[in-house]
Protein backbone atom coordinates (compact mmCIF):
# COMPACT_ATOMS: atom_id res chain seq x y z
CA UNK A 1 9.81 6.88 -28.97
CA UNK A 2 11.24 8.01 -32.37
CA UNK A 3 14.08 6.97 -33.43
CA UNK A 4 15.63 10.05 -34.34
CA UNK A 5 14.92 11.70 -31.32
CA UNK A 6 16.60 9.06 -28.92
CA UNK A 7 19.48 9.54 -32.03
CA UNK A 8 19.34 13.27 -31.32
CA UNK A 9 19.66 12.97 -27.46
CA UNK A 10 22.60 10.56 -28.03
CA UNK A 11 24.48 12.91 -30.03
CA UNK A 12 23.83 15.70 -27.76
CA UNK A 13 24.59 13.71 -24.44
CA UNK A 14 28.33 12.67 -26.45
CA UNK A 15 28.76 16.19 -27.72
CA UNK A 16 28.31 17.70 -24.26
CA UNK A 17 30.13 14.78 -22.41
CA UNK A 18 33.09 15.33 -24.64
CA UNK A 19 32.66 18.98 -23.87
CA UNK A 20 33.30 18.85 -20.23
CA UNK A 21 36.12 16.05 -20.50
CA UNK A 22 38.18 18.15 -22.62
CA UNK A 23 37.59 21.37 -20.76
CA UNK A 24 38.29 19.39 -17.27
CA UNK A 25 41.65 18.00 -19.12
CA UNK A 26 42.74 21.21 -20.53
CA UNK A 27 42.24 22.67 -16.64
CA UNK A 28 44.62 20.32 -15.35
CA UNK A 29 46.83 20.27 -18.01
CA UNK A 30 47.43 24.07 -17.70
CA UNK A 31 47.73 23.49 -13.74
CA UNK A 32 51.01 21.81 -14.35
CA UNK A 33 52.58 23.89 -16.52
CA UNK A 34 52.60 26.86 -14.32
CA UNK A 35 55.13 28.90 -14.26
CA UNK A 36 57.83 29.59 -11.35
CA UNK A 37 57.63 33.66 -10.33
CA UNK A 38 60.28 35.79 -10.89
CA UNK A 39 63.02 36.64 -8.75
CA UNK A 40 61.91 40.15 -8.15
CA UNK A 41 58.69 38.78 -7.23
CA UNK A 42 59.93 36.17 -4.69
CA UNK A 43 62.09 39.40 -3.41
CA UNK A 44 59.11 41.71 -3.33
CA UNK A 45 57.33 38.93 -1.25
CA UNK A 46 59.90 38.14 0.74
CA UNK A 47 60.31 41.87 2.27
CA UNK A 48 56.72 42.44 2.62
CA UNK A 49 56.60 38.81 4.81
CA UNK A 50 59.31 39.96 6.73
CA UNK A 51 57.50 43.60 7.43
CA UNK A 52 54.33 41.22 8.27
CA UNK A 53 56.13 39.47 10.87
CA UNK A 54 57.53 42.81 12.04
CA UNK A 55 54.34 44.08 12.06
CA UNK A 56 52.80 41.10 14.29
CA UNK A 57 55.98 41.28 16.82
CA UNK A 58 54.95 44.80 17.55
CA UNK A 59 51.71 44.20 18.15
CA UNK A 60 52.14 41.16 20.08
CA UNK A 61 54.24 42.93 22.54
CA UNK A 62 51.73 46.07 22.68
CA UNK A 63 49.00 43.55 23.82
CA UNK A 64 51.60 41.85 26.32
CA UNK A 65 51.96 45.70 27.81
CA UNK A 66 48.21 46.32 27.35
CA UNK A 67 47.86 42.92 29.58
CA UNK A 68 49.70 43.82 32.33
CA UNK A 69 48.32 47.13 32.33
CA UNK A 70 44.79 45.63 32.88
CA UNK A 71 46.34 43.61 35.35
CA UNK A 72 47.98 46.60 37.16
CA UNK A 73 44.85 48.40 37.38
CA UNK A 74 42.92 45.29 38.61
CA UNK A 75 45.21 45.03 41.67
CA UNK A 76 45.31 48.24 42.90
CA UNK A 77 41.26 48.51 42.59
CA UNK A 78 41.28 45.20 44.26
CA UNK A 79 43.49 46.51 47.41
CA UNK A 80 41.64 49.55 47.40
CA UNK A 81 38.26 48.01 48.01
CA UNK A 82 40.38 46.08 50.86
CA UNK A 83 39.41 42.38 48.98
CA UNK A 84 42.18 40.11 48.27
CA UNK A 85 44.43 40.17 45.45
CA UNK A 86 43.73 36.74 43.07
């Protein structure tokens, strides 16, 4: 092989190496500096978790009611058809 090609693919194979180590450095460099949010920001967050949480409550108890509903319905077409409640 020529010498100046295997020279050429060298360079190229540091250039690019050195490429991707700095870019992977500067990624994790910037990862550490980030910054803490703002307090209206942690505020604004905070209110919509709590309406979340609300939000799941409600439902959770509308399934509980939807539940016992089913079961309601499943004991009085149970006695109607005479068979024995489980």
């Amino acid at each position: 092989m020529d010498p100046n090609k295997v020279f050429a693919i060298v360079v190229l194979a540091i250039t690019c190496g050195t490429a991707v180590i700095l870019g992977t450095v500067r990624m994790l460099v910037s990862r550490g500096r980030s910054r803490p949010l703002p307090d209206r920001t942690l505020a604004q967050i905070d209110a919509r978790l709590t309406r979340m949480e609300q939000a799941i409550d409600a439902m959770a108890i509308e399934m509980e009611r939807v539940s016992e509903g089913q079961r309601f319905t499943t004991r009085l077409l149970a006695e109607r058809a005479g068979q024995p409640v489980e």
